[in-house]
N, C-alpha and C. Protein backbone atom coordinates (compact mmCIF):
# COMPACT_ATOMS: atom_id res chain seq x y z
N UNK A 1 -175.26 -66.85 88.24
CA UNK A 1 -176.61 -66.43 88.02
C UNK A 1 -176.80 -65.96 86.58
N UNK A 2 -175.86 -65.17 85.82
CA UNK A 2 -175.81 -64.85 84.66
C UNK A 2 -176.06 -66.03 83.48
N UNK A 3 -175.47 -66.84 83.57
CA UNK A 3 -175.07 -68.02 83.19
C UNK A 3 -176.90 -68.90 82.99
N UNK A 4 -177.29 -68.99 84.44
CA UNK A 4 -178.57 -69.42 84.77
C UNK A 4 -179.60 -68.65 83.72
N UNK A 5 -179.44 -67.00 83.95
CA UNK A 5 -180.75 -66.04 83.29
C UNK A 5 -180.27 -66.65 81.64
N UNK A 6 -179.48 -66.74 80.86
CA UNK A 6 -178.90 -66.73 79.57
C UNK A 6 -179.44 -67.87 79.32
N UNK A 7 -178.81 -69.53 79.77
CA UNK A 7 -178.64 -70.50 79.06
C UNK A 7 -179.86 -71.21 79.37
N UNK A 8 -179.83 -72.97 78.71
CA UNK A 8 -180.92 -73.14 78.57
C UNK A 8 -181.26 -73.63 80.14
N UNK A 9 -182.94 -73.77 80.19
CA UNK A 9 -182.85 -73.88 81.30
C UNK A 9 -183.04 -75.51 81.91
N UNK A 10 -182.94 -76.68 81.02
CA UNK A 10 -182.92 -77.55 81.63
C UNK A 10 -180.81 -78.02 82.15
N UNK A 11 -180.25 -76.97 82.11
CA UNK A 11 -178.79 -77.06 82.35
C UNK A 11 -178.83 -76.99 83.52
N UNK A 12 -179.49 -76.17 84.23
CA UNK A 12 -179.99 -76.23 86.15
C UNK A 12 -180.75 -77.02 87.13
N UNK A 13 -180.75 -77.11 88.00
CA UNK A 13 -181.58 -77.29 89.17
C UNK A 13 -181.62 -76.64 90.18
N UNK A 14 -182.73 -76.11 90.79
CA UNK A 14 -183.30 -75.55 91.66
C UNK A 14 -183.25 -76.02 92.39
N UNK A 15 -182.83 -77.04 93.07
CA UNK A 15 -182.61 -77.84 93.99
C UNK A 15 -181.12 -77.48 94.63
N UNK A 16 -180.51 -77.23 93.64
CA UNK A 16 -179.17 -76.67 94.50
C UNK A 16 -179.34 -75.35 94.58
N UNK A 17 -180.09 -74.53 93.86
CA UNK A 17 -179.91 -73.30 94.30
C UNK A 17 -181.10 -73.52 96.13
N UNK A 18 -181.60 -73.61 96.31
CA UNK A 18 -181.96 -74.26 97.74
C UNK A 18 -181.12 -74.36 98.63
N UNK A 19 -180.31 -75.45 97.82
CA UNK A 19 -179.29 -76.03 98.89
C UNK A 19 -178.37 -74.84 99.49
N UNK A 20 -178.23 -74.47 98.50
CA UNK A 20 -176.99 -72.99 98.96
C UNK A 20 -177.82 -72.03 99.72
N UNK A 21 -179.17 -71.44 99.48
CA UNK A 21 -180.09 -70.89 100.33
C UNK A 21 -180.09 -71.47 101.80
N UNK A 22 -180.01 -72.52 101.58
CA UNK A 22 -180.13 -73.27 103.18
C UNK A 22 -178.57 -73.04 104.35
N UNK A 23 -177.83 -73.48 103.27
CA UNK A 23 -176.30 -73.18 103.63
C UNK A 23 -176.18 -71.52 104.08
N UNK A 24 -176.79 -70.36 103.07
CA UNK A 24 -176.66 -69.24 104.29
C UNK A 24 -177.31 -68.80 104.79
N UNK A 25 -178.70 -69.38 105.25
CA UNK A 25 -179.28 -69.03 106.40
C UNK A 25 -178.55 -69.81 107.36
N UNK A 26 -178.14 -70.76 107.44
CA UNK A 26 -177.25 -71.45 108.79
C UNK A 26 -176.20 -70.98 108.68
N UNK A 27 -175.62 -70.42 108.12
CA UNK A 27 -174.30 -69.61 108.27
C UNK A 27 -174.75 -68.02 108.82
N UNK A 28 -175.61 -67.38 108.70
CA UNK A 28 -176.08 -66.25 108.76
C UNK A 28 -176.32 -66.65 110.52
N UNK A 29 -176.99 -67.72 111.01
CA UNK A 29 -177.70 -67.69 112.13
C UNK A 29 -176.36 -68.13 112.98
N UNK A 30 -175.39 -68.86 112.76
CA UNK A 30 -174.63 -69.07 113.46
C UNK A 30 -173.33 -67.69 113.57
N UNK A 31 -173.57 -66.86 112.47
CA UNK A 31 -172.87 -65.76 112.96
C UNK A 31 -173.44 -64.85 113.90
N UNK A 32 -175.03 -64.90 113.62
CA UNK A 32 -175.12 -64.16 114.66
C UNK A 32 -175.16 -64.33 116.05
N UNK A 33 -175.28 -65.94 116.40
CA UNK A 33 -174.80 -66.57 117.66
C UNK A 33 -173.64 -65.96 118.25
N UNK A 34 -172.74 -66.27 117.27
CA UNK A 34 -171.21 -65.70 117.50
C UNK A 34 -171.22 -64.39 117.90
N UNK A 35 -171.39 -63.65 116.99
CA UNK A 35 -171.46 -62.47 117.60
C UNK A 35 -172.11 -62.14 118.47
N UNK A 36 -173.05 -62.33 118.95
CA UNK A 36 -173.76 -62.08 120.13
C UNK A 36 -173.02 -62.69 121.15
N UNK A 37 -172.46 -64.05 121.29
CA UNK A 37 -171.33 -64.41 122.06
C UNK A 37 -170.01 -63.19 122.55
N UNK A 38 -170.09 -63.07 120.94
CA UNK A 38 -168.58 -61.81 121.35
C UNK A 38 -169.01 -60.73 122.41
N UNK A 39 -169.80 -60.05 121.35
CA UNK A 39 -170.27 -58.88 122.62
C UNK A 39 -170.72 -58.86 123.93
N UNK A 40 -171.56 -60.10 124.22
CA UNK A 40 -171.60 -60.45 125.87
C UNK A 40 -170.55 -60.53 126.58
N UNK A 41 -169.41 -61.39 125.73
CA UNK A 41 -168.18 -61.70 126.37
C UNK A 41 -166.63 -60.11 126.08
N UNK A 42 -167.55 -59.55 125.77
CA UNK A 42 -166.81 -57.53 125.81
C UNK A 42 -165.64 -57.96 124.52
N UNK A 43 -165.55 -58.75 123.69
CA UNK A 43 -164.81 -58.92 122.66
C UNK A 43 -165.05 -58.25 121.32
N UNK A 44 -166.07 -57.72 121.15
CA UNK A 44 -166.64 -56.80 120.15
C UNK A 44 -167.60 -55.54 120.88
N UNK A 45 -167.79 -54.42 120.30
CA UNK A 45 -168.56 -53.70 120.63
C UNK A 45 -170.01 -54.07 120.12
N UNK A 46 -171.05 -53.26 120.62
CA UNK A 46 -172.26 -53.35 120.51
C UNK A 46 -172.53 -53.06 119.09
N UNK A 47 -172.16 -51.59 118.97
CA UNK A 47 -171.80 -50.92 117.55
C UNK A 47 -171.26 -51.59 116.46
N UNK A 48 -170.42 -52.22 116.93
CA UNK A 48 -169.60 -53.12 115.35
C UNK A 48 -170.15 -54.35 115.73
N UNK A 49 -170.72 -55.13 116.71
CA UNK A 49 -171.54 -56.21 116.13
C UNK A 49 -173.25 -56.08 115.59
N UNK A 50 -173.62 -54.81 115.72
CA UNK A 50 -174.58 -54.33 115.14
C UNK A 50 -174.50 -54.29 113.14
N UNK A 51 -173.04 -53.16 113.11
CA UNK A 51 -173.02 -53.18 111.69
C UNK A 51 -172.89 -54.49 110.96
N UNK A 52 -171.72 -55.45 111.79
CA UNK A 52 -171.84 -56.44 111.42
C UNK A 52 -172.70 -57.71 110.67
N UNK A 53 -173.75 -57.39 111.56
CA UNK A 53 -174.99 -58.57 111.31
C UNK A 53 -175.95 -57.89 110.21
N UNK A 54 -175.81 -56.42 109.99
CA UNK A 54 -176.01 -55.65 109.34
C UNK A 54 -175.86 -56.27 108.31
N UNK A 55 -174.84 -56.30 107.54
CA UNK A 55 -174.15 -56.91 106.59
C UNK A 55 -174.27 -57.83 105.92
N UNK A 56 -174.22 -59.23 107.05
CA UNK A 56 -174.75 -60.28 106.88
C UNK A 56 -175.71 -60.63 106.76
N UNK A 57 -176.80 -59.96 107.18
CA UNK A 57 -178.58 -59.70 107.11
C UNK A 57 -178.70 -59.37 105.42
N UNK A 58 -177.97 -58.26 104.79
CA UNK A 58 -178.41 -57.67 103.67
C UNK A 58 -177.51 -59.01 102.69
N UNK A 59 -176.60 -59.72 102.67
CA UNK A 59 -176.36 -60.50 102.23
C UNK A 59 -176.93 -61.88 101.74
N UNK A 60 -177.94 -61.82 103.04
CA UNK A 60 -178.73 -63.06 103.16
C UNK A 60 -180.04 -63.06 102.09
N UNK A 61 -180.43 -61.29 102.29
CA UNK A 61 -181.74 -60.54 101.51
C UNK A 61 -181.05 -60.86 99.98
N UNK A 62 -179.71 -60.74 99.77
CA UNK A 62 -179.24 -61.18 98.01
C UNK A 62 -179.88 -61.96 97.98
N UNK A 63 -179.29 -62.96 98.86
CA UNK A 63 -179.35 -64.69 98.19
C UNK A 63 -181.02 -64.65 97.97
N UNK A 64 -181.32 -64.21 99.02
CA UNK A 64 -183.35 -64.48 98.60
C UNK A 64 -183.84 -64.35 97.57
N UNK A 65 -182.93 -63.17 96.98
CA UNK A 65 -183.73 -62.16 95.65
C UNK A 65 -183.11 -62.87 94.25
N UNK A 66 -181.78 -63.92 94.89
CA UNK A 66 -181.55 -64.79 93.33
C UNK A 66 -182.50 -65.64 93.81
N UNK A 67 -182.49 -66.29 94.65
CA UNK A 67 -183.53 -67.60 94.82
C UNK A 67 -184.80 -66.87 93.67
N UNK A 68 -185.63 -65.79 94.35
CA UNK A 68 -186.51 -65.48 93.68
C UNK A 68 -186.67 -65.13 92.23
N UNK A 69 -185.43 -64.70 91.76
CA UNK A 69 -185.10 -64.67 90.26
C UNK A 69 -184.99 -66.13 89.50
N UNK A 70 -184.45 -66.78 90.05
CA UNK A 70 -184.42 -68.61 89.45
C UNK A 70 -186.04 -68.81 89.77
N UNK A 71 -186.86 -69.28 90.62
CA UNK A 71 -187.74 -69.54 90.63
C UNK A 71 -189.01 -68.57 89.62
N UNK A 72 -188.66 -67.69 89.34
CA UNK A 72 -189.70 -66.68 88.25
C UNK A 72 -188.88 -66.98 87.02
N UNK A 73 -187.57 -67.49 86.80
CA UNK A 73 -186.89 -67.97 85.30
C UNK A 73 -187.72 -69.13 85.05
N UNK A 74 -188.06 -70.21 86.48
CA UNK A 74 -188.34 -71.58 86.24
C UNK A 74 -189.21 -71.87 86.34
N UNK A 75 -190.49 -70.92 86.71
CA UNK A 75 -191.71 -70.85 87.08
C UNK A 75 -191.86 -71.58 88.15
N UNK A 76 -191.16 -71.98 89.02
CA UNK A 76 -191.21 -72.97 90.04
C UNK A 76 -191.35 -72.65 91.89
N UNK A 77 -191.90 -72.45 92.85
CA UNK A 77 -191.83 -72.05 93.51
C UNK A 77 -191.06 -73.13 94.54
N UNK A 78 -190.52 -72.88 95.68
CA UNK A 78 -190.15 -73.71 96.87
C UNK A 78 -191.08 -74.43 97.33
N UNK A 79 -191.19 -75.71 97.21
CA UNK A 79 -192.31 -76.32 98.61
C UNK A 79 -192.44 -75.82 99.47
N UNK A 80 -193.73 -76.19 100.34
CA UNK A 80 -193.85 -75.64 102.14
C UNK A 80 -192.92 -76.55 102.69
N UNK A 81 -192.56 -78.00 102.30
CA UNK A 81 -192.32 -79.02 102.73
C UNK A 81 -190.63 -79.05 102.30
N UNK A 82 -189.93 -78.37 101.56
CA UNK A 82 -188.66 -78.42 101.74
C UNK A 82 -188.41 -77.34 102.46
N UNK A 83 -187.27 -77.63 103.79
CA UNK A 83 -186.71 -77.13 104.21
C UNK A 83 -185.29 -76.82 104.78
């Protein structure tokens, strides 16, 4: 991201930063499958799959807030239509 704010900006695409956006919301949603799996199945507590997703939730809120930093570097917003 450093790299991105500094240099010039036709060295990027926004298109992969997307791509990786996309990559952890499906990683984000399939953990929390999982975990919710665990704890039904008494393999985790309620409590630690709570903090858990915790975690992964505020991780997910990063990635948003670079997405949103590249797109205000690039003036560019996301389509409605990519998803």
């Amino acid at each position: 991201m450093c790299l991105m704010l500094h240099g010039p900006r036709s060295r990027y695409n926004l298109d992969d930063i997307y791509t990786v956006e996309d990559d952890v919301n499906s990683l984000r949603d399939s953990l929390h499958e999982k975990t919710i799996r665990e704890i039904n199945d008494h393999q985790s507590s309620y409590l630690v799959g709570t903090l858990y997703m915790d975690i992964i939730c505020e991780m997910e809120r990063l990635c948003d807030s670079v997405v949103n930093i590249a797109e205000a570097r690039y003036s560019r917003k996301k389509s409605k239509s990519y998803s």
